[in-house]
PDB file of N, CA and C in Angstrom:
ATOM      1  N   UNK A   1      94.489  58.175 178.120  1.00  0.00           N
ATOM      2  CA  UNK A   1      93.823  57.287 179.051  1.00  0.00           C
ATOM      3  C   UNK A   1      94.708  56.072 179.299  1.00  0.00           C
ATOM      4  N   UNK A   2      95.173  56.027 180.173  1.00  0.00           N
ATOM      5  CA  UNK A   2      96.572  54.841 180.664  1.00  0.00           C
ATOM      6  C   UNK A   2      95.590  53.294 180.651  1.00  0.00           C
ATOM      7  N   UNK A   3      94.310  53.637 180.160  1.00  0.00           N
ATOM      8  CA  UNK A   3      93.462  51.586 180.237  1.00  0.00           C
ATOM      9  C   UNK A   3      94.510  51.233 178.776  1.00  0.00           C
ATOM     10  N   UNK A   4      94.443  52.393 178.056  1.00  0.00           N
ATOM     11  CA  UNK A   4      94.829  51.658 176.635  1.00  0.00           C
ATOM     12  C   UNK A   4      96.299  51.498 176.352  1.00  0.00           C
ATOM     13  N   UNK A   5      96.835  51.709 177.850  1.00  0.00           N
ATOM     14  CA  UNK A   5      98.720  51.441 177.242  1.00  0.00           C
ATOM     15  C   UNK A   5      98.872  50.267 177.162  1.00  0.00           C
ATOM     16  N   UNK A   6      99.805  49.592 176.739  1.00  0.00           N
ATOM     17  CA  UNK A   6     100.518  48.202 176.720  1.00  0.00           C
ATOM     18  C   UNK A   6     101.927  48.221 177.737  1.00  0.00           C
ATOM     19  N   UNK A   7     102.062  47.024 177.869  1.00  0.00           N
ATOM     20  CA  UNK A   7     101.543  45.579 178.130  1.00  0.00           C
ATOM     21  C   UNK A   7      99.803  45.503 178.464  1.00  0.00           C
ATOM     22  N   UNK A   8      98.902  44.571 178.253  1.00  0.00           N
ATOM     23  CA  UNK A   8      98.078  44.095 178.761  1.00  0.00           C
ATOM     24  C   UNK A   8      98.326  43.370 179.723  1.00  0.00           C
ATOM     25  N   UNK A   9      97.730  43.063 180.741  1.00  0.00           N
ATOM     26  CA  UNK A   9      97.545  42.184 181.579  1.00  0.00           C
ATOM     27  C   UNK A   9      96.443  40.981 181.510  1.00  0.00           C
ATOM     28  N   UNK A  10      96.416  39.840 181.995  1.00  0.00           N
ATOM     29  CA  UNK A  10      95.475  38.812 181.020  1.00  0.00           C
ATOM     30  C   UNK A  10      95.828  37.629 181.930  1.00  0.00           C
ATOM     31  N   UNK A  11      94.320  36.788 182.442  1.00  0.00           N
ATOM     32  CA  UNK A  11      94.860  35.464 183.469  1.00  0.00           C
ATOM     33  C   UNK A  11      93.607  34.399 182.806  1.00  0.00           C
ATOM     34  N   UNK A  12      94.714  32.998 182.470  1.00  0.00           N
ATOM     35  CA  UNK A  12      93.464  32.453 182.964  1.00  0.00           C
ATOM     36  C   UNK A  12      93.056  31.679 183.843  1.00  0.00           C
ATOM     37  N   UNK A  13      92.868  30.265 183.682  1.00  0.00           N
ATOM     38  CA  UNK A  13      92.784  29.399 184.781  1.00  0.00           C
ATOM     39  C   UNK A  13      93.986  29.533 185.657  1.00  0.00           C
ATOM     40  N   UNK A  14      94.713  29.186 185.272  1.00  0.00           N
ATOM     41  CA  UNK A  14      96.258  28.735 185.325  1.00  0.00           C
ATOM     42  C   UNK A  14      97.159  29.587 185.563  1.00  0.00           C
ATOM     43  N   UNK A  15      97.166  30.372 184.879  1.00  0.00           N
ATOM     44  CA  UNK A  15      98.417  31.155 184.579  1.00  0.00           C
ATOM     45  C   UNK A  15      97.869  32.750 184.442  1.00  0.00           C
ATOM     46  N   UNK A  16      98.921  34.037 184.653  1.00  0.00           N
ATOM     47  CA  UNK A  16      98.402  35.490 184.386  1.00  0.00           C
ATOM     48  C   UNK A  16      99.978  35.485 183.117  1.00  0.00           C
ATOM     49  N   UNK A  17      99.520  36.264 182.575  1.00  0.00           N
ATOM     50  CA  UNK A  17     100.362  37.078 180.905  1.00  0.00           C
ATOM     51  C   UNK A  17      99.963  38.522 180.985  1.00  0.00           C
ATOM     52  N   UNK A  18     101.187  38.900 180.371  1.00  0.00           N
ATOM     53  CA  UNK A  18     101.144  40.100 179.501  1.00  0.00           C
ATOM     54  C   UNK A  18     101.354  40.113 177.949  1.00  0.00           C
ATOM     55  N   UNK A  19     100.831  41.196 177.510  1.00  0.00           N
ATOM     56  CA  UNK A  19     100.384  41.107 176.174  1.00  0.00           C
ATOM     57  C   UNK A  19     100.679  42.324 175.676  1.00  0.00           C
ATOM     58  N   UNK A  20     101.915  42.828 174.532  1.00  0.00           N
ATOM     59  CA  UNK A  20     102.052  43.722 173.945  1.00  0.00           C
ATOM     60  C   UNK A  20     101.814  43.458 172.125  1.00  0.00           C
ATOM     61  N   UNK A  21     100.957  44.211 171.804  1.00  0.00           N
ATOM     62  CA  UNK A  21     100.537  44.234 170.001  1.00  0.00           C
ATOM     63  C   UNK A  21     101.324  45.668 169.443  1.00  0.00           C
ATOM     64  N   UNK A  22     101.711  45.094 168.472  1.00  0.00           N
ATOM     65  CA  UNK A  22     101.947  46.059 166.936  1.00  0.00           C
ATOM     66  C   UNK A  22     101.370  45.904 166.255  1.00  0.00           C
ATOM     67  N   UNK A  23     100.780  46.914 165.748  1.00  0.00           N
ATOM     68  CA  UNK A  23      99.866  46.561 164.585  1.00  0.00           C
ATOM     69  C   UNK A  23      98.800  47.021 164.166  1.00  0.00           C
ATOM     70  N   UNK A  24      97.632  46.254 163.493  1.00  0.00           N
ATOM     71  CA  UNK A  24      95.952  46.993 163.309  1.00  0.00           C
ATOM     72  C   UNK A  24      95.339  45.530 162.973  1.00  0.00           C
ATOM     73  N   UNK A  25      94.466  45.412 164.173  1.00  0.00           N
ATOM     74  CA  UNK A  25      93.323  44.454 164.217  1.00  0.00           C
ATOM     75  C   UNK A  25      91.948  44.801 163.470  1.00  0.00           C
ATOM     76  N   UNK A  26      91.741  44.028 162.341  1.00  0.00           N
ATOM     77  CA  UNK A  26      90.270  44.859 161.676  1.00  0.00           C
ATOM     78  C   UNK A  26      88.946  44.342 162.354  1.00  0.00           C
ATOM     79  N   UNK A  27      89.054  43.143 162.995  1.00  0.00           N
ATOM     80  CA  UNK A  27      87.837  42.621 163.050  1.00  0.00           C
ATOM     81  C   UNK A  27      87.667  42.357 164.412  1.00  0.00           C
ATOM     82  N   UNK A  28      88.280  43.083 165.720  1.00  0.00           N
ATOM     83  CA  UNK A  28      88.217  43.570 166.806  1.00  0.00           C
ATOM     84  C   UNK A  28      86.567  43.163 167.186  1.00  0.00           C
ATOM     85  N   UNK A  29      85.806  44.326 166.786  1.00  0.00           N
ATOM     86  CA  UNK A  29      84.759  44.426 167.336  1.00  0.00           C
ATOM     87  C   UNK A  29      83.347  43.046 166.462  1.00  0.00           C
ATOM     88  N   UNK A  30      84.043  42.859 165.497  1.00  0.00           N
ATOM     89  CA  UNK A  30      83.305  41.455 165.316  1.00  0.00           C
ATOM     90  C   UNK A  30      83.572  40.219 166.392  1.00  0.00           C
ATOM     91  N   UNK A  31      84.823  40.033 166.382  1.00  0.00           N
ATOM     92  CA  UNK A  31      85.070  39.040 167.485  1.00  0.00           C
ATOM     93  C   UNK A  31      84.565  38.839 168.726  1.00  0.00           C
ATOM     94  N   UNK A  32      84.303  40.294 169.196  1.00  0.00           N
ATOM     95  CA  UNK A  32      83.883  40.660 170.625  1.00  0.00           C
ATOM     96  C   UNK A  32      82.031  40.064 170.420  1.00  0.00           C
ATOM     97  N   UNK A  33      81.499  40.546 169.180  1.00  0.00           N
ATOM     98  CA  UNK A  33      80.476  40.471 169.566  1.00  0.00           C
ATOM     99  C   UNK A  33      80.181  38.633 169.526  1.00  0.00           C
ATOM    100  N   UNK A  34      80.925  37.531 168.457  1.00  0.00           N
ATOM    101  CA  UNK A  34      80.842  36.259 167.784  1.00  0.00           C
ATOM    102  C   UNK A  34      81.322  35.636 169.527  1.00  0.00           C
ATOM    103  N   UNK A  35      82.320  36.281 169.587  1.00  0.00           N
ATOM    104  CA  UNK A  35      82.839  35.040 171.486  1.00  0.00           C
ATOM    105  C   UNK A  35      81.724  36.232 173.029  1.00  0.00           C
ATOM    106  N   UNK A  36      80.890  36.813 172.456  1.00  0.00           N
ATOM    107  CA  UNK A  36      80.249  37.089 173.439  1.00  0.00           C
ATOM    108  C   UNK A  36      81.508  37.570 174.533  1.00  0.00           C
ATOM    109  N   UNK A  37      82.135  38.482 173.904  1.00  0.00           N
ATOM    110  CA  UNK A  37      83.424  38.993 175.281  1.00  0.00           C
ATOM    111  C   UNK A  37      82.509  40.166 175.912  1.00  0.00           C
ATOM    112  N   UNK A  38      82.582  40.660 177.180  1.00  0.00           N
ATOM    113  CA  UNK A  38      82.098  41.464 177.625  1.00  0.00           C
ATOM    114  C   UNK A  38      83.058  43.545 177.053  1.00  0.00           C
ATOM    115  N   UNK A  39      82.475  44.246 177.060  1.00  0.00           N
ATOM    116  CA  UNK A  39      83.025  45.432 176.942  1.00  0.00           C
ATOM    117  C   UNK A  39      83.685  45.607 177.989  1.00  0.00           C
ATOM    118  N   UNK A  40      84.380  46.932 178.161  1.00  0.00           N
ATOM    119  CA  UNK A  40      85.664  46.902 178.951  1.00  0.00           C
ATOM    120  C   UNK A  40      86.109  48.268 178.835  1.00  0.00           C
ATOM    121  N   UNK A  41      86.768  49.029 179.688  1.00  0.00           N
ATOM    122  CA  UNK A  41      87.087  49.979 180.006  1.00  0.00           C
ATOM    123  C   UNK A  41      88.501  50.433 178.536  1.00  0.00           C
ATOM    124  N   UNK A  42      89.130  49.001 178.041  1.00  0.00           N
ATOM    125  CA  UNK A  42      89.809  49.657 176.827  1.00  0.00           C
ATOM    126  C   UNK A  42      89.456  49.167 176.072  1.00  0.00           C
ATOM    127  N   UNK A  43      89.882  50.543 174.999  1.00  0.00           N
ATOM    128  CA  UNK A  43      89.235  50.665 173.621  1.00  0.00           C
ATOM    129  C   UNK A  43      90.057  50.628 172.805  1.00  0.00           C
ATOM    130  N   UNK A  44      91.525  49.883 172.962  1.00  0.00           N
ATOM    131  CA  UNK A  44      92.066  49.743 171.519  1.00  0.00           C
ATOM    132  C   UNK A  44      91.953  48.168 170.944  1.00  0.00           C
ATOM    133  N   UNK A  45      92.490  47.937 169.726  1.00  0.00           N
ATOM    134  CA  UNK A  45      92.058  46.747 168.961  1.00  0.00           C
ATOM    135  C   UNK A  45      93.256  45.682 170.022  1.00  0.00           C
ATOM    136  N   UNK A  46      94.089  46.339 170.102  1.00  0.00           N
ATOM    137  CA  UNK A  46      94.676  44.916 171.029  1.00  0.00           C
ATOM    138  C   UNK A  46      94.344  44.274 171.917  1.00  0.00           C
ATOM    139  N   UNK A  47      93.463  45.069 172.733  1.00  0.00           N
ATOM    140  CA  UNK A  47      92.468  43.547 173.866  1.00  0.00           C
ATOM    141  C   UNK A  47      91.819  42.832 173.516  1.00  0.00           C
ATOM    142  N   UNK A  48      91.317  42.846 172.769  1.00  0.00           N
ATOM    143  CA  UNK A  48      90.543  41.347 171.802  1.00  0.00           C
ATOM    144  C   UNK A  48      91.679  40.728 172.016  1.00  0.00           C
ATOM    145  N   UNK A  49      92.729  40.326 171.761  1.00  0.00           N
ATOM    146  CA  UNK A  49      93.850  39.552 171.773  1.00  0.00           C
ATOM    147  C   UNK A  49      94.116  38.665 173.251  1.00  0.00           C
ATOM    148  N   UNK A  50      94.050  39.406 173.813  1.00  0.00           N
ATOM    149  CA  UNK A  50      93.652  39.314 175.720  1.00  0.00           C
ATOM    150  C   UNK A  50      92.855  38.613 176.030  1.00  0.00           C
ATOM    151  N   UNK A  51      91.608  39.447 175.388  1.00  0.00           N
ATOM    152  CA  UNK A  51      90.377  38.429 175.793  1.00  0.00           C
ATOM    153  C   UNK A  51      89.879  37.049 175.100  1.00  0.00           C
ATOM    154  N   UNK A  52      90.473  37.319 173.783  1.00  0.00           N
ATOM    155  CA  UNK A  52      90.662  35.498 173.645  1.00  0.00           C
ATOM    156  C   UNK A  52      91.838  34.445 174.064  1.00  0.00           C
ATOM    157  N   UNK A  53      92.747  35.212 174.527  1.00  0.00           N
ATOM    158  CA  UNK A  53      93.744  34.527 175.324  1.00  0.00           C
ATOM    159  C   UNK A  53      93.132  33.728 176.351  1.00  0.00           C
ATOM    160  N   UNK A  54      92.447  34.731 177.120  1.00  0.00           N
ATOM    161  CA  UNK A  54      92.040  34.077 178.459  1.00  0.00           C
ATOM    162  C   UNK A  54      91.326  33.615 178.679  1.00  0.00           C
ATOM    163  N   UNK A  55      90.046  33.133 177.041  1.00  0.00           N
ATOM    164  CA  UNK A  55      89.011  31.827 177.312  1.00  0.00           C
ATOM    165  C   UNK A  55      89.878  30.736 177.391  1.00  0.00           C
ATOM    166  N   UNK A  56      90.981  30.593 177.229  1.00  0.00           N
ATOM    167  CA  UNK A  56      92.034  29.089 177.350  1.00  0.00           C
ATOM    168  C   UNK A  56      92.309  28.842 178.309  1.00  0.00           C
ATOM    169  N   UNK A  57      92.629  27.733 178.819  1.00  0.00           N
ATOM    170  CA  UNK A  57      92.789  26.986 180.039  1.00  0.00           C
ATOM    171  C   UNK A  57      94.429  27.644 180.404  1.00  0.00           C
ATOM    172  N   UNK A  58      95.255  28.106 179.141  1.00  0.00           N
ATOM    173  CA  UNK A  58      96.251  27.743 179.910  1.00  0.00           C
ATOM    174  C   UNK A  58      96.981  28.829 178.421  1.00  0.00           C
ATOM    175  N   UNK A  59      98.048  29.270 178.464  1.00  0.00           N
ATOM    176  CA  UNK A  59      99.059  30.533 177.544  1.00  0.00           C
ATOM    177  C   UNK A  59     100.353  29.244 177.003  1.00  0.00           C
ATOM    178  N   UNK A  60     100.226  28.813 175.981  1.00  0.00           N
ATOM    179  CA  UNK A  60     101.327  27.997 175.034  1.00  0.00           C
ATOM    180  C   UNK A  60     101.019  28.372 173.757  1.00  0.00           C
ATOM    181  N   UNK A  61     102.151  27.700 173.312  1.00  0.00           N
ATOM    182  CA  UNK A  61     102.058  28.090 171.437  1.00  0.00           C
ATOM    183  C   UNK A  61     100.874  27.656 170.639  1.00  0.00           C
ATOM    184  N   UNK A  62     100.212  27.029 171.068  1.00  0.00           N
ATOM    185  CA  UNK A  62      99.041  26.576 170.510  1.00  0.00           C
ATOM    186  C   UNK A  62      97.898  27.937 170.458  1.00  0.00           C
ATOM    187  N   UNK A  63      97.920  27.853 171.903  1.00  0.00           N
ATOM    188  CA  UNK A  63      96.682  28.971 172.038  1.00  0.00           C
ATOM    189  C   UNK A  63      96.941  30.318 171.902  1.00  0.00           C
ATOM    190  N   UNK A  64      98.067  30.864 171.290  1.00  0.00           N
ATOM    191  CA  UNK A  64      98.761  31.889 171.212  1.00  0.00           C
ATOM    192  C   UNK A  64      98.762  31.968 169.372  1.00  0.00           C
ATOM    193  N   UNK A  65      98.789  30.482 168.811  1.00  0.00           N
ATOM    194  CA  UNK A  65      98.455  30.542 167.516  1.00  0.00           C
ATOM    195  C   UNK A  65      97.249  30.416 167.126  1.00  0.00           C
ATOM    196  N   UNK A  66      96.328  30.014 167.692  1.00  0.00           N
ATOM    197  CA  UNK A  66      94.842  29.953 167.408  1.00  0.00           C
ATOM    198  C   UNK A  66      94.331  31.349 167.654  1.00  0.00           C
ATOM    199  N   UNK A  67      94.862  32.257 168.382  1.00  0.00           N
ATOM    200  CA  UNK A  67      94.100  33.742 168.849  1.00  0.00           C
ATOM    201  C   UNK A  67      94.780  34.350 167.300  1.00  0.00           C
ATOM    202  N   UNK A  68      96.233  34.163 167.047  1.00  0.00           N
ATOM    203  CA  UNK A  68      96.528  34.974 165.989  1.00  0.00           C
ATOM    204  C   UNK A  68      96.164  34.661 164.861  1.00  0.00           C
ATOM    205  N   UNK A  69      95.933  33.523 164.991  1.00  0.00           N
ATOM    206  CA  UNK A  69      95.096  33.025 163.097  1.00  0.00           C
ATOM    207  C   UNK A  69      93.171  33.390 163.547  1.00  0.00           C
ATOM    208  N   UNK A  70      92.916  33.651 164.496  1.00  0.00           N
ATOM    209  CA  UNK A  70      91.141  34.392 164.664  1.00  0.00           C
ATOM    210  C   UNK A  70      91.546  35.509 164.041  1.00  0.00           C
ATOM    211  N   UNK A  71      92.513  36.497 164.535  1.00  0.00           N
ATOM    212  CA  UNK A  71      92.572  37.982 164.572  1.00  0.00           C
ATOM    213  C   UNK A  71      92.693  38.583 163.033  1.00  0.00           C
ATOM    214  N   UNK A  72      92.444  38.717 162.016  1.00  0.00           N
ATOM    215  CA  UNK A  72      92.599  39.921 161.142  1.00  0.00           C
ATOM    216  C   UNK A  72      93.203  40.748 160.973  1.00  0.00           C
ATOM    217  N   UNK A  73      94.300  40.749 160.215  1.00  0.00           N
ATOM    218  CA  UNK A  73      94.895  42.649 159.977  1.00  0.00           C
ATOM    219  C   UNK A  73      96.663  42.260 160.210  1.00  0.00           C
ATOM    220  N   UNK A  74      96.805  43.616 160.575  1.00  0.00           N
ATOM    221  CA  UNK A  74      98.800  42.954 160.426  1.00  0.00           C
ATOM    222  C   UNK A  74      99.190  43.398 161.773  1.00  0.00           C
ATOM    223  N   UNK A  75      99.831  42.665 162.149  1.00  0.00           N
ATOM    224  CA  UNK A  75     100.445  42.558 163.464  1.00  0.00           C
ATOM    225  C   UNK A  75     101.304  41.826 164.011  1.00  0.00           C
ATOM    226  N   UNK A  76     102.413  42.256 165.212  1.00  0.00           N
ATOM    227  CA  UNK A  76     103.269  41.394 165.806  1.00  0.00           C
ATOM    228  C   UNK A  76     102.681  41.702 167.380  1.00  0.00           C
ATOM    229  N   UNK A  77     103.108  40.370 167.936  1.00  0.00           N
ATOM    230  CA  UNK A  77     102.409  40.370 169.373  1.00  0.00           C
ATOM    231  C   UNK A  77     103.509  39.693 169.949  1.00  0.00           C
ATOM    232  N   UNK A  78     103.148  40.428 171.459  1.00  0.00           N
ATOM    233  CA  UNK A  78     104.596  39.539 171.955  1.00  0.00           C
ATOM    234  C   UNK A  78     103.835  39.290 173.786  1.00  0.00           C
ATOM    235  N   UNK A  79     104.242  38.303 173.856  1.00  0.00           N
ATOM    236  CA  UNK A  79     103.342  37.123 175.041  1.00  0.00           C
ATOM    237  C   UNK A  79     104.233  36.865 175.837  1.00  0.00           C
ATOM    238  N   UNK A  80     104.018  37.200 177.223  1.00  0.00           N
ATOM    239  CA  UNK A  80     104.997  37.089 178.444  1.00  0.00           C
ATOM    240  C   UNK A  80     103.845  36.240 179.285  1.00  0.00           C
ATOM    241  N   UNK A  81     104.238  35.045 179.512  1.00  0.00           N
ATOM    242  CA  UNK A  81     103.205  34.252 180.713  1.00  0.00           C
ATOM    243  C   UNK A  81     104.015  34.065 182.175  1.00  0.00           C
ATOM    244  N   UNK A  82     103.370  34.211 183.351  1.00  0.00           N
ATOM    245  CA  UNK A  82     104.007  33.949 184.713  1.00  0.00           C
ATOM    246  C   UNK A  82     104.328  32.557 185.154  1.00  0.00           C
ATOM    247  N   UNK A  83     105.130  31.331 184.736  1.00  0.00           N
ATOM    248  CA  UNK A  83     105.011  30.440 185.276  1.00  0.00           C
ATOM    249  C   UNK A  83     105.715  30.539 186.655  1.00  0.00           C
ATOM    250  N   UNK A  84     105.420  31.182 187.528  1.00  0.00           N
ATOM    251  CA  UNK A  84     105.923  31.056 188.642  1.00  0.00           C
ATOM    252  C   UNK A  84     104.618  30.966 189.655  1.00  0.00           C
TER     253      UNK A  84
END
């Protein structure tokens, strides 16, 4: 099912990103239910990552470290934002 390939795609106010994960997210579906994220056509643990990206105003090291210290489990993520 090509919803669950990577890169993600991901916008918020401001800005659109892509979003590629390595790894295993454990607490995926806790998160989803604690930030009230809506369900979604993909089903792997890396869109949680996405979708707390894009309650932020805006894709910097801050909010890129606050999603990875929420997330659970072991992983490398790698964050492409459009400033153009």
């Amino acid at each position: 099912d090509y919803y669950n390939n990577h890169p993600f795609c991901g916008h918020t106010k401001t800005q659109s990103f892509s979003l590629a994960h390595n790894g295993m997210i454990h607490n995926d579906k806790t998160l989803r239910r604690s930030h009230s994220l809506p369900d979604t056509k993909i089903e792997t643990d890396s869109y949680i990552a996405v979708q707390l990206l894009e309650q932020e105003k805006e894709i910097n090291l801050q909010t890129v470290k606050t999603m990875a210290e929420t997330v659970q489990g072991s992983f490398t993520f790698s964050v492409l934002r459009d400033d153009s």
